[in-house]
N, C-alpha and C. Protein backbone atom coordinates (compact mmCIF):
# COMPACT_ATOMS: atom_id res chain seq x y z
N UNK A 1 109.41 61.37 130.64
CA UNK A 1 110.01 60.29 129.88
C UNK A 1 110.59 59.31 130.89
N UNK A 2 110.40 57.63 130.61
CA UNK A 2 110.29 57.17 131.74
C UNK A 2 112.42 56.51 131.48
N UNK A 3 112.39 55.37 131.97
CA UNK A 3 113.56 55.12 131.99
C UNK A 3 113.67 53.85 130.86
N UNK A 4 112.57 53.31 130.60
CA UNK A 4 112.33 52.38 129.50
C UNK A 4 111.86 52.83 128.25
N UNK A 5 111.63 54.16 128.28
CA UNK A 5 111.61 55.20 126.74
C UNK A 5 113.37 55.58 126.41
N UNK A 6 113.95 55.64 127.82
CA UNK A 6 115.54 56.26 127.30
C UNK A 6 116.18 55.58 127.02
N UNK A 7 115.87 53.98 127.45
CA UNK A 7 116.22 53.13 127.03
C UNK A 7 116.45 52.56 125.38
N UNK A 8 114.82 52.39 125.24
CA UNK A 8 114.85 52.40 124.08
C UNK A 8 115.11 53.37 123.07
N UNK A 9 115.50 54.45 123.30
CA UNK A 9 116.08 55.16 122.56
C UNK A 9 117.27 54.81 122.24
N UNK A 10 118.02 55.01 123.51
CA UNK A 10 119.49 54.65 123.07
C UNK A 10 119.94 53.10 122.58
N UNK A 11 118.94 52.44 122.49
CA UNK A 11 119.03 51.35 121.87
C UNK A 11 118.80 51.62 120.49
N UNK A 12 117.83 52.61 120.01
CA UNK A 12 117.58 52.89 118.45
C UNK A 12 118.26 53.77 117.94
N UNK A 13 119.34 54.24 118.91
CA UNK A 13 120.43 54.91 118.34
C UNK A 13 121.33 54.30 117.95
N UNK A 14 121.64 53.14 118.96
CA UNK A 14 123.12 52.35 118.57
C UNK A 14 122.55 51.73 117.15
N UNK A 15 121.63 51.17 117.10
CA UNK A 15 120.87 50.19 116.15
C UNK A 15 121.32 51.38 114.60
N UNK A 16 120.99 52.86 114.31
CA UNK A 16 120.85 52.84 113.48
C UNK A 16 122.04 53.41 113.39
N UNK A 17 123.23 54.02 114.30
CA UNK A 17 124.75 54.10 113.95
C UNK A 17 125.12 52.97 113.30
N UNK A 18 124.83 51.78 113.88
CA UNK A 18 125.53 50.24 113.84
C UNK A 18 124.95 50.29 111.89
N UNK A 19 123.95 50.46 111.73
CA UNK A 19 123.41 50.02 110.25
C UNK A 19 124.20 51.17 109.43
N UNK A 20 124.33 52.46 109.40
CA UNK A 20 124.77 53.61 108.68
C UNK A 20 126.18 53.56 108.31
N UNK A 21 127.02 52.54 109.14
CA UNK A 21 128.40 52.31 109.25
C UNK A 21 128.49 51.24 108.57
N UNK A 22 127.60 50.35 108.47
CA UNK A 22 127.79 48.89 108.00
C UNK A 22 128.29 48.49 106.69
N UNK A 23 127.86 49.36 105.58
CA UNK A 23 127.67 49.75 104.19
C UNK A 23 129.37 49.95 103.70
N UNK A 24 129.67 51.24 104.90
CA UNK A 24 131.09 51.64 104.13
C UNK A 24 132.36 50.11 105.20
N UNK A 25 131.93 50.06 106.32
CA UNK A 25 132.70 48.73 107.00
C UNK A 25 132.69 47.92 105.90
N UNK A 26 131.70 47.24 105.88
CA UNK A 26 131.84 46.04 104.71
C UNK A 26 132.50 45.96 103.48
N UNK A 27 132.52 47.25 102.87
CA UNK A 27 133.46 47.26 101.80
C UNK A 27 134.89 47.08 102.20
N UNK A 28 135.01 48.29 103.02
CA UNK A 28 136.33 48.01 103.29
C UNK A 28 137.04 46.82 104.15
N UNK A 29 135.91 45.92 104.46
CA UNK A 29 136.68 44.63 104.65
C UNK A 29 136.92 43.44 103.28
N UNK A 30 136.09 43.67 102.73
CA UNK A 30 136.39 42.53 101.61
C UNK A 30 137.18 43.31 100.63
N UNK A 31 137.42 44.78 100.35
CA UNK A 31 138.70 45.20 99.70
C UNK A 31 139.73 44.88 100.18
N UNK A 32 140.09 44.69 101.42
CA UNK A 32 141.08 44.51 102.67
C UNK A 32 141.43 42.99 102.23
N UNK A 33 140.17 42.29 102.03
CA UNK A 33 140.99 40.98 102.32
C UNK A 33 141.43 40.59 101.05
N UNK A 34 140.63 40.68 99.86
CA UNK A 34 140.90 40.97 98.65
C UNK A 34 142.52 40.91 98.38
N UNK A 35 142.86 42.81 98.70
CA UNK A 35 144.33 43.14 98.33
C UNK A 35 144.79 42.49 99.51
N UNK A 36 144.55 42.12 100.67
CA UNK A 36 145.54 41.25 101.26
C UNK A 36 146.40 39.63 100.75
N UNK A 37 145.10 39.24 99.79
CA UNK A 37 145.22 38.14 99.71
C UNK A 37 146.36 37.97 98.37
N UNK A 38 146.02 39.35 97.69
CA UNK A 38 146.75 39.47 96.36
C UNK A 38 148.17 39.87 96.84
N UNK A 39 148.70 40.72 97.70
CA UNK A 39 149.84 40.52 98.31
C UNK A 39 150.51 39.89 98.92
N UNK A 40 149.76 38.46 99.63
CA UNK A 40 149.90 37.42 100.01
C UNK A 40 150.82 36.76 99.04
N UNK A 41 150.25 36.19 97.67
CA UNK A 41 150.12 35.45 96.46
C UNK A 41 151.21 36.06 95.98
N UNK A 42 151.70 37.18 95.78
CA UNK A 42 152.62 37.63 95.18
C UNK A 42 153.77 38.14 95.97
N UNK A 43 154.15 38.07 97.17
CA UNK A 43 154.97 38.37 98.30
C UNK A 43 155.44 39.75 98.29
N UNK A 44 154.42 40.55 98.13
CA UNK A 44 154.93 41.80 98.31
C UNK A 44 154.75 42.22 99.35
N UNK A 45 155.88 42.94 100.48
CA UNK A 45 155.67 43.24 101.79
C UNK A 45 155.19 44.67 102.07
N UNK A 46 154.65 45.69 101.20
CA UNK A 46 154.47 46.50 101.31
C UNK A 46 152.84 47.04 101.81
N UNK A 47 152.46 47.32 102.87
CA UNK A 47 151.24 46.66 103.41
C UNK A 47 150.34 48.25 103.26
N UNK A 48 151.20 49.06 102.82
CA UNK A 48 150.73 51.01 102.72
C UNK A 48 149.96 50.46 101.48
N UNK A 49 150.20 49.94 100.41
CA UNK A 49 148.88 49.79 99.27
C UNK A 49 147.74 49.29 99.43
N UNK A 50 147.44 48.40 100.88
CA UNK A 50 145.99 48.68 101.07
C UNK A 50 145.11 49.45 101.11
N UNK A 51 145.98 50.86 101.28
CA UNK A 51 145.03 51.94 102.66
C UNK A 51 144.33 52.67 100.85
N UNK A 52 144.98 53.00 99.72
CA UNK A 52 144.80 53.34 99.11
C UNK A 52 142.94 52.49 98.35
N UNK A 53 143.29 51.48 97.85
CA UNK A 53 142.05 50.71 97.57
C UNK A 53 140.97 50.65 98.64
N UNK A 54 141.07 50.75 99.85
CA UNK A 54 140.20 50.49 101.18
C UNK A 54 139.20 52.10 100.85
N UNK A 55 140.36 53.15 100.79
CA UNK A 55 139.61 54.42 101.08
C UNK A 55 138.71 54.48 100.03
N UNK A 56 139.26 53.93 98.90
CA UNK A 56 138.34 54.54 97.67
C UNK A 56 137.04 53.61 97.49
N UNK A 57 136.83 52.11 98.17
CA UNK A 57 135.77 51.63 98.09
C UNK A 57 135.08 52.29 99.12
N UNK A 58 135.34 52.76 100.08
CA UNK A 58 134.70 52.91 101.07
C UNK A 58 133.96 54.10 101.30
N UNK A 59 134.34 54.97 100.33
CA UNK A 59 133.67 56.24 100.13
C UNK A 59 132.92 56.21 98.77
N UNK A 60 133.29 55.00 97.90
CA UNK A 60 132.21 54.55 96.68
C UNK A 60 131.05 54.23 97.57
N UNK A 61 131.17 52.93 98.48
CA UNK A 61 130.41 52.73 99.41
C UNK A 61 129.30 53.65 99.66
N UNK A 62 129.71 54.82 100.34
CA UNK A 62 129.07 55.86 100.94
C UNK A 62 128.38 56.56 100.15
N UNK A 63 129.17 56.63 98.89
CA UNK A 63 128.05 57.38 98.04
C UNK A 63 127.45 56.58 97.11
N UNK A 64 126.90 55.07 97.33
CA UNK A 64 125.89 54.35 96.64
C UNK A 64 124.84 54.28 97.99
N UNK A 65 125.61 54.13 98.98
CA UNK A 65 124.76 54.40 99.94
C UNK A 65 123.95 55.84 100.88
N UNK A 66 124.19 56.54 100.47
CA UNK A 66 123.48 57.85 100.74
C UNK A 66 122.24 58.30 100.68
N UNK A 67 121.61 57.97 99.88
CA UNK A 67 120.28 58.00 100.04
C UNK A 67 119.98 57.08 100.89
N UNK A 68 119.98 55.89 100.68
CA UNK A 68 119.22 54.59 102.11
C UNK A 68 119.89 55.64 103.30
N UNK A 69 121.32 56.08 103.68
CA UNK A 69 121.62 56.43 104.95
C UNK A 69 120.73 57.75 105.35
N UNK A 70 120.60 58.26 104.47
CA UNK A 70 119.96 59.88 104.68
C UNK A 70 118.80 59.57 105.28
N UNK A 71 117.51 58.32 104.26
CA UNK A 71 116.42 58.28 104.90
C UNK A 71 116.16 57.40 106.32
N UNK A 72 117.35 56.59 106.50
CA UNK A 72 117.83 55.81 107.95
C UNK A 72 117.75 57.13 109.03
N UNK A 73 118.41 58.11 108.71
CA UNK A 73 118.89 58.83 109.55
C UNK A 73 117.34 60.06 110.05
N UNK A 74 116.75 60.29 108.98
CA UNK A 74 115.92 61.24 109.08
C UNK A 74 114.25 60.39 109.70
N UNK A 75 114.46 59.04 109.42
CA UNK A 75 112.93 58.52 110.35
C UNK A 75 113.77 58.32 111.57
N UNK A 76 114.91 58.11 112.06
CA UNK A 76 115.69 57.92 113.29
C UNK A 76 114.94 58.92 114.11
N UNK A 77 115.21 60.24 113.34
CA UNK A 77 115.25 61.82 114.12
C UNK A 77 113.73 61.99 113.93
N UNK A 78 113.19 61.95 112.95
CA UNK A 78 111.27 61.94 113.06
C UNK A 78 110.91 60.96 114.35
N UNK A 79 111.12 60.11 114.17
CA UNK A 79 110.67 59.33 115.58
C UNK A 79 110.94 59.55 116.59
N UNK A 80 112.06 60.40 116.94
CA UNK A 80 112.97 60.33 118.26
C UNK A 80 112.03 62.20 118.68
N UNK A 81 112.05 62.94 117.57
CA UNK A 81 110.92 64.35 117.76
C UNK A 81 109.50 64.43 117.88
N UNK A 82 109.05 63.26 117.76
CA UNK A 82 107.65 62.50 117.51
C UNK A 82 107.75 62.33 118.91
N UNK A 83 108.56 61.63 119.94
CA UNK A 83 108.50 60.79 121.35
C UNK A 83 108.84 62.47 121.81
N UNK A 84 109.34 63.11 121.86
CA UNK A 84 109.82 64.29 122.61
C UNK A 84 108.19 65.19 122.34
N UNK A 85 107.88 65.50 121.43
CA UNK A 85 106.29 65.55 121.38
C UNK A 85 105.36 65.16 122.28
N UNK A 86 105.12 64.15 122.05
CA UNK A 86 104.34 63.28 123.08
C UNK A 86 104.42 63.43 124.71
N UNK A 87 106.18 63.77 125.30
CA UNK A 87 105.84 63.92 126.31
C UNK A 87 105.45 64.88 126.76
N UNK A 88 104.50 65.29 127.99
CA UNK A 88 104.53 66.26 128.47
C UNK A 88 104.83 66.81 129.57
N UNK A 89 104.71 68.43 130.23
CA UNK A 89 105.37 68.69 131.18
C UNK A 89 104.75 68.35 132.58
């Protein structure tokens, strides 16, 4: 395996961490800014009632997204056992 196969590997690793994370990140930024904005508007200084709304989209998130992540994750690992195949000794 040369040094431009390990390369690109660990490039198609970051690539599909970066996508598998993206799903539950994103929620929990526009819940974030959301209840930020609503505590803004109403001057409440209590900043612990974010964490509550953040967690619960963000694991809704995860489980609308689970299937797309599962099959992200499993051609990741088919491809990456497919190249380990191929090489030989």
């Amino acid at each position: 395996m040369g040094e431009a196969a390990v390369l690109e590997l660990g490039r198609g690793a970051l690539m599909a961490g970066l996508a598998l994370c993206a799903p539950m990140l994103a929620a929990g930024l526009v819940v974030g800014m959301i209840v930020s904005i609503v505590l803004a508007a109403t001057q409440i200084q209590e900043f612990t009632l974010t964490f509550v709304p953040k967690l619960a989209a963000m694991a809704a998130a995860g489980l609308l997204a689970a299937p797309w992540m599962l099959r992200t994750i499993v051609g990741f690992a088919r491809s990456v056992l497919m190249q380990m195949g191929s090489v030989g000794p």
